[in-house]
Protein backbone atom coordinates (compact mmCIF):
# COMPACT_ATOMS: atom_id res chain seq x y z
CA UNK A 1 0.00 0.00 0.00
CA UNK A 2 1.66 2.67 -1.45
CA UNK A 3 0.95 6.35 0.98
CA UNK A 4 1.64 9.74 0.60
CA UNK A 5 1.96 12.25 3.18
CA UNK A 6 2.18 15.74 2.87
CA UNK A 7 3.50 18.49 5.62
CA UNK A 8 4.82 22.16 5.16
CA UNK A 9 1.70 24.14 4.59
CA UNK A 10 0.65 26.96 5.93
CA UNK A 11 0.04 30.93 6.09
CA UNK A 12 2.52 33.12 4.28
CA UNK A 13 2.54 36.79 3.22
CA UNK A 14 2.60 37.76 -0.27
CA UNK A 15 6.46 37.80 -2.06
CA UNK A 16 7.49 34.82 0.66
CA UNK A 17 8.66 31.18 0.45
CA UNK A 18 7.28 27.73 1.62
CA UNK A 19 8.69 24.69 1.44
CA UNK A 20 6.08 21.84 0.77
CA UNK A 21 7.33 18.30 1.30
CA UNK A 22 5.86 15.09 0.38
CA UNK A 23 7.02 11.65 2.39
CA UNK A 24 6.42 7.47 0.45
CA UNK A 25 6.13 5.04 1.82
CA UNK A 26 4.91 1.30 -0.10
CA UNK A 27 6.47 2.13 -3.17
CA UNK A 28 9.37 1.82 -5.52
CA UNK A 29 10.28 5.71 -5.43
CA UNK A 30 13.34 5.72 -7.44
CA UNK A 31 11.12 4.59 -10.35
CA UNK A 32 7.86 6.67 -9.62
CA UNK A 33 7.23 9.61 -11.29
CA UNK A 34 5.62 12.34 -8.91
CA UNK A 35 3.73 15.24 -8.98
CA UNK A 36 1.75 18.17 -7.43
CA UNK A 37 -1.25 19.00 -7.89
CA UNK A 38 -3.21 22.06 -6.27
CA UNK A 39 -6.85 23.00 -5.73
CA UNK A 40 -8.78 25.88 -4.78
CA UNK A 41 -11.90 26.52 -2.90
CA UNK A 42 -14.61 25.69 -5.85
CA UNK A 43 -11.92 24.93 -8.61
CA UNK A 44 -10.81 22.16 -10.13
CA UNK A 45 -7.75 20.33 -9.13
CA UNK A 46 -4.78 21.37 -11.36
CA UNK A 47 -1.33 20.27 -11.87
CA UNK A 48 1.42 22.15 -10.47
CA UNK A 49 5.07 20.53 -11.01
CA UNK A 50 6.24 17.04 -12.47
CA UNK A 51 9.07 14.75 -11.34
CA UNK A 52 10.27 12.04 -13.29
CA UNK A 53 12.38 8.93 -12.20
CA UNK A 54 15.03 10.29 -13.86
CA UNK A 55 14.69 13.87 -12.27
CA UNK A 56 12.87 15.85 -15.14
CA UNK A 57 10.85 18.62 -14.08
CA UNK A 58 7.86 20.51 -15.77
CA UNK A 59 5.77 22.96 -14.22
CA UNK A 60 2.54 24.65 -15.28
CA UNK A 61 3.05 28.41 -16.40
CA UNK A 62 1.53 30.23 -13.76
CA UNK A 63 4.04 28.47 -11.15
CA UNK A 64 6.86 28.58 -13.51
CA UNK A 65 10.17 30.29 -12.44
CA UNK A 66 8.75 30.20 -8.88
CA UNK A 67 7.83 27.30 -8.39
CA UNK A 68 10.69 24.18 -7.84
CA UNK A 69 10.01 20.65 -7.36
CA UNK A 70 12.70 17.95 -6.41
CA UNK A 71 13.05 14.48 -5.16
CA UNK A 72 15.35 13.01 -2.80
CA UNK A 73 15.63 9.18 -3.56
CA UNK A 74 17.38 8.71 -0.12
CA UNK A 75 14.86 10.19 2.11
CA UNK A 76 11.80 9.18 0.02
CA UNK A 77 10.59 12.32 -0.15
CA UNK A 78 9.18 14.93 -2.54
CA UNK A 79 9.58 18.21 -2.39
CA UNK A 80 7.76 22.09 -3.81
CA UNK A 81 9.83 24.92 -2.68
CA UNK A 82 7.74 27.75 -3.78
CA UNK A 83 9.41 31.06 -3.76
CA UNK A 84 7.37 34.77 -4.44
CA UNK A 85 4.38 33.55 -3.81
CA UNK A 86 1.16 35.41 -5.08
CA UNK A 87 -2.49 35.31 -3.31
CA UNK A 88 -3.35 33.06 -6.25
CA UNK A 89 -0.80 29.79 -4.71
CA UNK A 90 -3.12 29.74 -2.19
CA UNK A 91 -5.11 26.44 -2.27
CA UNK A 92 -4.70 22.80 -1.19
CA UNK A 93 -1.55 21.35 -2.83
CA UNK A 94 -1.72 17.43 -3.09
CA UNK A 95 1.14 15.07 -3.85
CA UNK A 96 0.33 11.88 -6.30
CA UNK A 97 2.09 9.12 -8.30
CA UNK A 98 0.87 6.67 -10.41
CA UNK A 99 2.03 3.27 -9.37
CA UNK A 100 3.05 1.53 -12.77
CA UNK A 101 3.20 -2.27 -11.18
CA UNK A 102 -0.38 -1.95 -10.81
CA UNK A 103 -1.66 1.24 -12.29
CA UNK A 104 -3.65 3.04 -9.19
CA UNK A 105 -3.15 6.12 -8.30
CA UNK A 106 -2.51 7.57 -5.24
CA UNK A 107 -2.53 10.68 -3.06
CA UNK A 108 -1.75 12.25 -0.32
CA UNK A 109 -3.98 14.03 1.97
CA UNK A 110 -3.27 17.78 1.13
CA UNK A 111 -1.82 20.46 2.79
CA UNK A 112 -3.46 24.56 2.92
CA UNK A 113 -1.61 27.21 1.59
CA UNK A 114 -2.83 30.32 2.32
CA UNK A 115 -0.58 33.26 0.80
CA UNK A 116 -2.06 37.07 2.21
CA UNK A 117 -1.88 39.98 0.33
């Protein structure tokens, strides 16, 4: 049973940094692929950053050159370091992966972001 378990949220002013981090457990990490996903209050649930195995990124526009996400293979752990943040970050931000053995999906619980103005 593969579980993810985010921590790191929380209140932050407009311009500031947060550091969101995302710890596996159940799963091959070094070969998942990972990702962050975000949602706010009556929105849909968008995609933030991607990880690969191998370590490439991607990031949706609105988070790009703000936003970076990274993976630490030894800890098992995920990571969103989100720097100048904007009243817009603020939602729920989610951590998933796609477990290729058997092809469920899974995700963490969330964490709030709340960025002020």
């Amino acid at each position: 049973q593969v579980q993810l378990v985010e921590s790191g949220g929380g209140w932050v002013q407009a311009g500031g940094s947060l550091r969101l981090s995302c710890a596996v457990s159940g799963s091959t990490f070094s070969t998942n692929a990972f990702n962050w996903y975000r949602q706010a209050p009556g929105k849909q649930r968008d995609l933030v950053a991607t990880i690969s195995s191998g370590g490439t990124t991607t990031y949706a526009d609105s988070v790009k050159g703000r936003f970076t996400i990274s993976r630490d293979n030894a800890k098992n752990t995920v990571y969103l370091q989100m720097n100048s943040v904007k009243p817009e970050d603020t939602a729920v931000y989610f951590c998933h992966t796609l477990q290729r053995t058997t092809w469920v999906n899974y995700w963490g619980q969330g964490t709030q972001v709340t960025v002020s103005s």
